[in-house]
Protein backbone atom coordinates (compact mmCIF):
# COMPACT_ATOMS: atom_id res chain seq x y z
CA UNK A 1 117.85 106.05 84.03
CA UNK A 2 118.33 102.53 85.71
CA UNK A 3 121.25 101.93 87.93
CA UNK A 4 122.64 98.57 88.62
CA UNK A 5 121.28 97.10 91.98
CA UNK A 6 124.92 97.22 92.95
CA UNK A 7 124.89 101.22 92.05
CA UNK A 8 122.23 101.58 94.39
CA UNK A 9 123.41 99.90 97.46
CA UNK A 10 126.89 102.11 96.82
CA UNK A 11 124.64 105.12 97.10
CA UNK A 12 122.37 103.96 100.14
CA UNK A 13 125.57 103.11 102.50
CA UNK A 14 127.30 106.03 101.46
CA UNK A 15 124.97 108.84 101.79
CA UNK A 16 124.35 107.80 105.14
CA UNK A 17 126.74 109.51 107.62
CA UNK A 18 126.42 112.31 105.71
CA UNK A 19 122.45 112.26 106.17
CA UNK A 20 123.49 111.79 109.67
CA UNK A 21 125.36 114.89 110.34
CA UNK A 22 122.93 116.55 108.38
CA UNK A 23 120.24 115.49 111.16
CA UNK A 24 122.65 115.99 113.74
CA UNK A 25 122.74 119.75 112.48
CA UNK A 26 118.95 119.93 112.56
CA UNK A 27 118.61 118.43 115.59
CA UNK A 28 119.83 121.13 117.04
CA UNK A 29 119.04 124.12 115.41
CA UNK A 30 115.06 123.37 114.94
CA UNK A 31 114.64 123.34 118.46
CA UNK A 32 116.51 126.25 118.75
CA UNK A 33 115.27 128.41 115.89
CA UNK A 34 118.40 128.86 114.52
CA UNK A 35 119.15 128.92 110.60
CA UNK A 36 119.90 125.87 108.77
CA UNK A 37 119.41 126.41 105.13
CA UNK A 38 121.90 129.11 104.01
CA UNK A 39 124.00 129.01 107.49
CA UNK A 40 127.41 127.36 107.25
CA UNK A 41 128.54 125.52 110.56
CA UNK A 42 130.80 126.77 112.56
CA UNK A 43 132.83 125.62 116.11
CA UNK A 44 130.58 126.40 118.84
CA UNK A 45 133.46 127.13 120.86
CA UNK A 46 135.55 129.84 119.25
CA UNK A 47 133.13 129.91 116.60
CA UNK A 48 135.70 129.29 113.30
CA UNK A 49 133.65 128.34 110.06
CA UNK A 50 134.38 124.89 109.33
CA UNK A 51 136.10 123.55 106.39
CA UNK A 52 135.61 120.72 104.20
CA UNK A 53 138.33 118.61 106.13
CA UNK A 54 136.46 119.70 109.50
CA UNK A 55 133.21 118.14 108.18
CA UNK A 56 133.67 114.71 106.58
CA UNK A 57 131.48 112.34 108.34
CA UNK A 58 132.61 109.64 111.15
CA UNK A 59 136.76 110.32 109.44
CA UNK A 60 136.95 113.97 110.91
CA UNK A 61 135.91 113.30 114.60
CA UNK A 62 138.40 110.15 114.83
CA UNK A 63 141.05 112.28 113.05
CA UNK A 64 140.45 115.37 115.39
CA UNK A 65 140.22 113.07 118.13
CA UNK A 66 136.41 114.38 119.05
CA UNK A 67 137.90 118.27 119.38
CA UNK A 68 138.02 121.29 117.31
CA UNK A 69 141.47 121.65 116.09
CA UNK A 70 141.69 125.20 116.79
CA UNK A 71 140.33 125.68 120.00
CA UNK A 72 140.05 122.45 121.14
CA UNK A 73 136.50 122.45 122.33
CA UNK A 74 134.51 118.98 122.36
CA UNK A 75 132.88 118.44 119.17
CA UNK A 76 128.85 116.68 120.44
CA UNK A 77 129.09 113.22 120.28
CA UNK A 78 125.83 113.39 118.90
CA UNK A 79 127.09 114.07 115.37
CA UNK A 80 129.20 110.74 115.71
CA UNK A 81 126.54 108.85 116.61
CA UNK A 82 124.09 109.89 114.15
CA UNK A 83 126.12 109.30 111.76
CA UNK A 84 126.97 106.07 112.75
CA UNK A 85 123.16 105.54 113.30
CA UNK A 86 122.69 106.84 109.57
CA UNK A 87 125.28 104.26 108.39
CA UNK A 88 124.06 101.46 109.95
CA UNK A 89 120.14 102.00 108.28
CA UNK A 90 121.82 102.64 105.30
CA UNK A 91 122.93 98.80 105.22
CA UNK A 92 120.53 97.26 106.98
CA UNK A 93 117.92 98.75 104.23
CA UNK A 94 120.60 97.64 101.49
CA UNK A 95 120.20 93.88 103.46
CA UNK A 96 116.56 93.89 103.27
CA UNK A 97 115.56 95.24 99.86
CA UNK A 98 117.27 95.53 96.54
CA UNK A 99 117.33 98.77 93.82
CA UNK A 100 115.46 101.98 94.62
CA UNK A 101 113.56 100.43 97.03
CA UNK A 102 116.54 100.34 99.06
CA UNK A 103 117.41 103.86 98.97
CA UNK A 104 113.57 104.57 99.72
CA UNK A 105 114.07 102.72 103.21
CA UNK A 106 116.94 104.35 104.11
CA UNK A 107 115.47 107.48 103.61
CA UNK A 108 112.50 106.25 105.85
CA UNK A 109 114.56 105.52 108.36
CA UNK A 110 116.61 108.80 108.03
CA UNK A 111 113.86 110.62 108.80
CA UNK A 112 112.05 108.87 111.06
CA UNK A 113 115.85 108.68 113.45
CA UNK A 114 115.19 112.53 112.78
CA UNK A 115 111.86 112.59 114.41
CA UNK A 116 112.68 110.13 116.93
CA UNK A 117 115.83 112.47 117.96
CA UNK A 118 113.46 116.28 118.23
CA UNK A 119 110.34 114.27 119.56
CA UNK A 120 112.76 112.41 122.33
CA UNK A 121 114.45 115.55 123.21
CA UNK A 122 111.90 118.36 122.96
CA UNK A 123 108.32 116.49 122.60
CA UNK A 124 107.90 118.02 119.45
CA UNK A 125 107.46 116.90 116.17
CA UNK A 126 107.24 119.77 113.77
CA UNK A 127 104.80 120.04 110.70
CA UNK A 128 107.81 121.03 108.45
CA UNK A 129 108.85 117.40 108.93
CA UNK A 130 105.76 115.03 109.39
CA UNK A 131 104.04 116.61 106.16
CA UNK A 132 107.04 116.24 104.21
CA UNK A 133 107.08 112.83 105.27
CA UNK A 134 103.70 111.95 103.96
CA UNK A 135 104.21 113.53 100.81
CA UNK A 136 107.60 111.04 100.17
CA UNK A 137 105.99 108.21 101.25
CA UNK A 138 102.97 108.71 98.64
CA UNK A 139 105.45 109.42 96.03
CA UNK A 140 107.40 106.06 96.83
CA UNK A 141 104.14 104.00 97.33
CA UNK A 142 103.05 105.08 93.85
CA UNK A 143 106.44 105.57 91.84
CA UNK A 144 108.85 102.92 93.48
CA UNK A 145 105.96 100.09 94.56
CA UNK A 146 103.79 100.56 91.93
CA UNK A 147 100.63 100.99 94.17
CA UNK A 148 97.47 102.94 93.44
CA UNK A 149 97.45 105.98 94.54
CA UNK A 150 94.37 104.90 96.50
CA UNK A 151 96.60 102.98 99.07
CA UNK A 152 98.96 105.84 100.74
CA UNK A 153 96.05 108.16 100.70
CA UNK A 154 93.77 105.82 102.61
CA UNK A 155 96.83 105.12 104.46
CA UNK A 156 97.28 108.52 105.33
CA UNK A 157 94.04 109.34 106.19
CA UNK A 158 93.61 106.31 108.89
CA UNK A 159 96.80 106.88 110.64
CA UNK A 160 95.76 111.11 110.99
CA UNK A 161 91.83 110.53 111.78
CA UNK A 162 93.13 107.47 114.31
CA UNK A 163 95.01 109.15 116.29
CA UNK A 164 93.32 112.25 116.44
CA UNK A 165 90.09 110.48 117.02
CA UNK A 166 92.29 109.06 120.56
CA UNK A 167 93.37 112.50 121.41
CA UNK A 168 89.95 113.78 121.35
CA UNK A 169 88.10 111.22 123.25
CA UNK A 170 90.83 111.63 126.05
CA UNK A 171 90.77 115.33 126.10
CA UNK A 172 86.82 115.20 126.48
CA UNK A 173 87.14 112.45 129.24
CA UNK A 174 89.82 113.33 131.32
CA UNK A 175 89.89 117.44 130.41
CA UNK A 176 93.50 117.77 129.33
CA UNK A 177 95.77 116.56 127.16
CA UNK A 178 96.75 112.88 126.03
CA UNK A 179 98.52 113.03 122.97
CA UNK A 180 100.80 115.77 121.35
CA UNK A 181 99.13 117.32 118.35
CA UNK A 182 102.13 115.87 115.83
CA UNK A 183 101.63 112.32 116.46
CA UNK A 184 98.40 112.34 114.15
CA UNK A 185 100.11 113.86 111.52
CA UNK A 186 103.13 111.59 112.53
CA UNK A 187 101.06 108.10 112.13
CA UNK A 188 99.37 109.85 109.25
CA UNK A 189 102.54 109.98 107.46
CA UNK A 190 104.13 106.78 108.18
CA UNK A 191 100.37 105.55 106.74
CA UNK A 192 101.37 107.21 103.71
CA UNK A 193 104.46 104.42 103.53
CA UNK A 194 102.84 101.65 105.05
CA UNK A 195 99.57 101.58 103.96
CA UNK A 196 96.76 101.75 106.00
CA UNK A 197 96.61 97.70 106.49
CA UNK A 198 100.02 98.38 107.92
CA UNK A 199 99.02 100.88 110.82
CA UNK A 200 97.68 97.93 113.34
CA UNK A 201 101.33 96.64 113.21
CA UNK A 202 102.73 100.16 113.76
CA UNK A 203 100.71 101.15 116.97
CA UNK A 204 101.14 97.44 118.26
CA UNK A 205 105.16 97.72 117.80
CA UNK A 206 104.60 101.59 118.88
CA UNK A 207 102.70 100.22 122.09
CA UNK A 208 105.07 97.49 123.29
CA UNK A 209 107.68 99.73 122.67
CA UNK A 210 106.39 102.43 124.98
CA UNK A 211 105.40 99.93 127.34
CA UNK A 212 109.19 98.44 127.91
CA UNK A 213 110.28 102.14 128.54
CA UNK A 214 107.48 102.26 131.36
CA UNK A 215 108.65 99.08 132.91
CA UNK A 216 111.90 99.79 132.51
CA UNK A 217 111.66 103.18 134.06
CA UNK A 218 109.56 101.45 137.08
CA UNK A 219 112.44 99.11 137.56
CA UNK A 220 115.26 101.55 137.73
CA UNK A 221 113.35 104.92 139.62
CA UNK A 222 110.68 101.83 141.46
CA UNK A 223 108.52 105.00 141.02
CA UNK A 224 106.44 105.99 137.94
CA UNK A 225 103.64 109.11 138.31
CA UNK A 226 100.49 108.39 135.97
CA UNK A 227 101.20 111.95 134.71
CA UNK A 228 104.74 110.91 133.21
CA UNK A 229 104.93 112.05 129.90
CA UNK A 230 106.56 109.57 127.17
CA UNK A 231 107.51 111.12 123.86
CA UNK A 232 105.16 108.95 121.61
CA UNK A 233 106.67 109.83 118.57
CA UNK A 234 109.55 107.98 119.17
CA UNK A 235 107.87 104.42 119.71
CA UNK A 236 105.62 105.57 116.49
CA UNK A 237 108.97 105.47 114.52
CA UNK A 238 110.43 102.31 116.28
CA UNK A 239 106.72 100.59 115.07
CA UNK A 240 107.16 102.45 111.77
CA UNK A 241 110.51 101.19 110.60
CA UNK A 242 109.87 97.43 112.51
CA UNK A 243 106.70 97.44 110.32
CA UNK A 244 108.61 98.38 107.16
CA UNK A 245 111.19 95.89 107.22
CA UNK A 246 108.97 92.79 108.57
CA UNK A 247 105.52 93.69 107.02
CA UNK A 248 102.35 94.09 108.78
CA UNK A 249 102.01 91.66 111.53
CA UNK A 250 98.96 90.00 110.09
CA UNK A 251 100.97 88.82 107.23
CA UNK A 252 103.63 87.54 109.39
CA UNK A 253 101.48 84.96 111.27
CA UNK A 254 100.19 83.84 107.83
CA UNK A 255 103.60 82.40 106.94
């Protein structure tokens, strides 16, 4: 069935606060090991099951005023802001491409923010969401661009044997750890989206990204130890999405 280009940016912009309190929820009880399938939410203060009216995105927290409305306890801001966060990639994908396609790069972005969030927090980017995030991208690369399915295979492929390839040369040099074991599997699955033309653009954006942290954090602490750990996966999705939207960076300075 083909929607309307209209139909789909309705559906883009309005799925996304709900996608963001989903990934609030998950960013949260991953880490934790808590159920999130079958597991209805519920106030972590007095621990009521919340209702329909307790858990419409962005509208219940101004309503309630940021506080359960039976105990009163503070409601995270993290939900709010995720699903603010969720919103605002929602539109900026419906800005940048039209149809499907749109959909497909808010849904990028979803999950990479949901990546970003566990990998920033926790330095840990699961294999229950990288994976899954290859396997979507191939599917959109194929179905929704129309590519062989050559391209987000060989796309895949790079980004994992890349990174990996990195991570062992350090740990044979230096005799410890360099890179987490999920960013492979992380740039392999963004190479699933972007290609694997488009991975020099990622790690570039990924690199300057990381590197503005550093400086920033040697500006405000005027102290930075070599051992410092940054959470990689989070500048992998920065380079990921920047990529996306703008196109590998060889392309650009062809205009």
């Amino acid at each position: 069935m083909q929607l309307p280009t209209i139909a789909w940016s309705v559906i883009t912009v309005a799925l996304g606060p709900f996608v963001g309190s989903f990934i609030g929820l998950l960013t949260l009880r991953l880490p934790a090991e808590r159920p999130w399938a079958a597991s209805r939410s519920a106030c972590d203060g007095c621990g009521r099951k919340l209702t329909p009216i307790d858990l419409v995105p962005i509208l219940s927290f101004a309503a309630l005023r940021g506080r359960c409305r039976t105990c009163g306890a503070a409601i995270p801001k993290r939900y709010l802001l995720l699903e603010l966060a969720c919103l605002v990639l929602g539109a900026w994908s419906v800005l940048v491409f039209p149809g499907p396609l749109s959909l497909a790069t808010a849904v990028f972005g979803w999950w990479l923010l949901l990546l970003a969030t566990i990998d920033g927090e926790h330095f840990w980017l699961p294999d229950m969401l990288t994976l899954p995030l290859g396997v979507v991208g191939t599917g959109v690369s194929i179905l929704v661009m129309g590519q062989p399915w050559t391209e987000p295979l060989l796309g895949a492929a790079a980004g994992f044997l890349s990174l990996w390839l990195v991570a062992f040369l350090y740990r044979l040099l230096r005799g410890r750890e360099g890179l987490g074991g999920g960013d492979p599997r992380l740039l392999g699955a963004i190479g699933a989206w972007t290609g694997w033309t488009g991975l020099p653009s990622v790690v570039l954006w990924a690199g300057v990204a990381g590197l503005s942290v550093a400086a920033a954090q040697l500006i405000l602490r005027r102290k930075v130890a070599l051992d410092d750990r940054l959470p990689f996966g989070v500048f992998l999705a920065i380079g990921a999405w920047l990529t996306w939207l703008l196109g590998p960076l060889h392309s650009l300075l062809a205009r």
